[in-house]
Protein backbone atom coordinates (compact mmCIF):
# COMPACT_ATOMS: atom_id res chain seq x y z
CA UNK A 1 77.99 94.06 172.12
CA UNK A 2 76.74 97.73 172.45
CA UNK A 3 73.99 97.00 169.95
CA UNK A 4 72.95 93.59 171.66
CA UNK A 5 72.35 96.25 174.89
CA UNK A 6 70.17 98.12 172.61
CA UNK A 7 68.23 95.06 171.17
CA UNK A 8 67.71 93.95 174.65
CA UNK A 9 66.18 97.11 175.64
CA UNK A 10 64.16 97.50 172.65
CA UNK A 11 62.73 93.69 173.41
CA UNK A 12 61.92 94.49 177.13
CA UNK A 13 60.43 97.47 176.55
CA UNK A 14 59.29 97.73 173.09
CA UNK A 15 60.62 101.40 172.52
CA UNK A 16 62.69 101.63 169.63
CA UNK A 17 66.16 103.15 170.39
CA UNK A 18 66.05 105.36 167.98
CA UNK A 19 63.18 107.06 169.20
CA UNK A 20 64.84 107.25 172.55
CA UNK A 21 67.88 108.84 171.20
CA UNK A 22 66.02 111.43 169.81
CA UNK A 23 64.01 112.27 172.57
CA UNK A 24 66.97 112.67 174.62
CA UNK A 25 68.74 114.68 172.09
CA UNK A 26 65.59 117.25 172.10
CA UNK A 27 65.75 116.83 175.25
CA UNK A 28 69.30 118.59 175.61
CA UNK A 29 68.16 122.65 174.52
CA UNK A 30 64.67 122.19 175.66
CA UNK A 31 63.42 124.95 177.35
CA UNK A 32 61.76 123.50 180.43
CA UNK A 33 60.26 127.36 182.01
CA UNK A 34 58.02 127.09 178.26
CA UNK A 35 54.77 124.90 178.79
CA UNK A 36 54.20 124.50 175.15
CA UNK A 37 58.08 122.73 174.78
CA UNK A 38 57.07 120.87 178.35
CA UNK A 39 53.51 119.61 177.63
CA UNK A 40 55.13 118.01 173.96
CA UNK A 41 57.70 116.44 175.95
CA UNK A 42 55.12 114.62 178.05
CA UNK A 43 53.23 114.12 175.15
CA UNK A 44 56.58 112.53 173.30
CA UNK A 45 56.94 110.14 176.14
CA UNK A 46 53.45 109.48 176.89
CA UNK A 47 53.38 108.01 173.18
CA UNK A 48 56.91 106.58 173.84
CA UNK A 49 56.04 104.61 176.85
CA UNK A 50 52.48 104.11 175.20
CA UNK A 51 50.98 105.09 178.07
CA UNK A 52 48.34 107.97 178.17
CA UNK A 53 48.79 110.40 180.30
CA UNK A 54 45.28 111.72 181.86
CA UNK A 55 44.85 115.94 181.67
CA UNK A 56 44.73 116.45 184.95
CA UNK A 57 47.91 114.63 185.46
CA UNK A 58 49.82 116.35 182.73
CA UNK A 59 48.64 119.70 184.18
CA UNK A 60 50.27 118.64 187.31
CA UNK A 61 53.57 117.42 185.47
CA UNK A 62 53.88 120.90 183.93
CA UNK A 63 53.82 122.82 186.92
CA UNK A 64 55.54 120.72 188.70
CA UNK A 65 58.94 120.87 185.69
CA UNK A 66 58.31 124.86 184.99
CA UNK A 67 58.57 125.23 188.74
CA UNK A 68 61.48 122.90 189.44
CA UNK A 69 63.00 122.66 186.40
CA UNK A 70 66.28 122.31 187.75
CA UNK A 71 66.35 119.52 189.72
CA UNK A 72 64.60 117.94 187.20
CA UNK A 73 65.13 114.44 186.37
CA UNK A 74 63.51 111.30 184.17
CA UNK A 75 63.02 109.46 187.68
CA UNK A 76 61.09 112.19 188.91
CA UNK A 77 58.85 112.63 185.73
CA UNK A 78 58.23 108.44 185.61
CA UNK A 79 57.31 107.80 188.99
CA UNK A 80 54.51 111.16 188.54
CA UNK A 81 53.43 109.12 185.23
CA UNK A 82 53.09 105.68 187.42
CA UNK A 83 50.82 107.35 190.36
């Protein structure tokens, strides 16, 4: 049943899961005060979500999780991305 979810997912959204599991297992250590680990994160997901992700935008997005890292969240990041 799990892997049904998965397929499901995968169908709707046309992101393998595998990729997904191993963004979010990077994401775990990441370092999110670095911009070099935070700009290939957006970078990760921008190609992820196949959805490019103008400069001026990502420049935004980097300040924005090096200067609130803590609170942040994938919400937070997606609805920046959908602006």
């Amino acid at each position: 049943m799990e892997n049904q979810f998965f397929k499901n997912i995968e169908k709707k959204t046309g992101v393998n899961m595998n990729d997904i599991f191993e963004l979010a297992n990077s994401l775990q250590n990441a370092n999110f005060k670095d911009e070099k680990t935070v700009r290939g994160i957006i970078k990760r997901v921008s190609e992820l979500a196949n959805k490019p992700v103008p400069k001026e935008l990502e420049d935004k997005m980097v300040q924005t999780i090096i200067n609130d890292g803590s609170k942040l969240d994938l919400s937070a990041i997606s609805k920046m991305m959908n602006k």
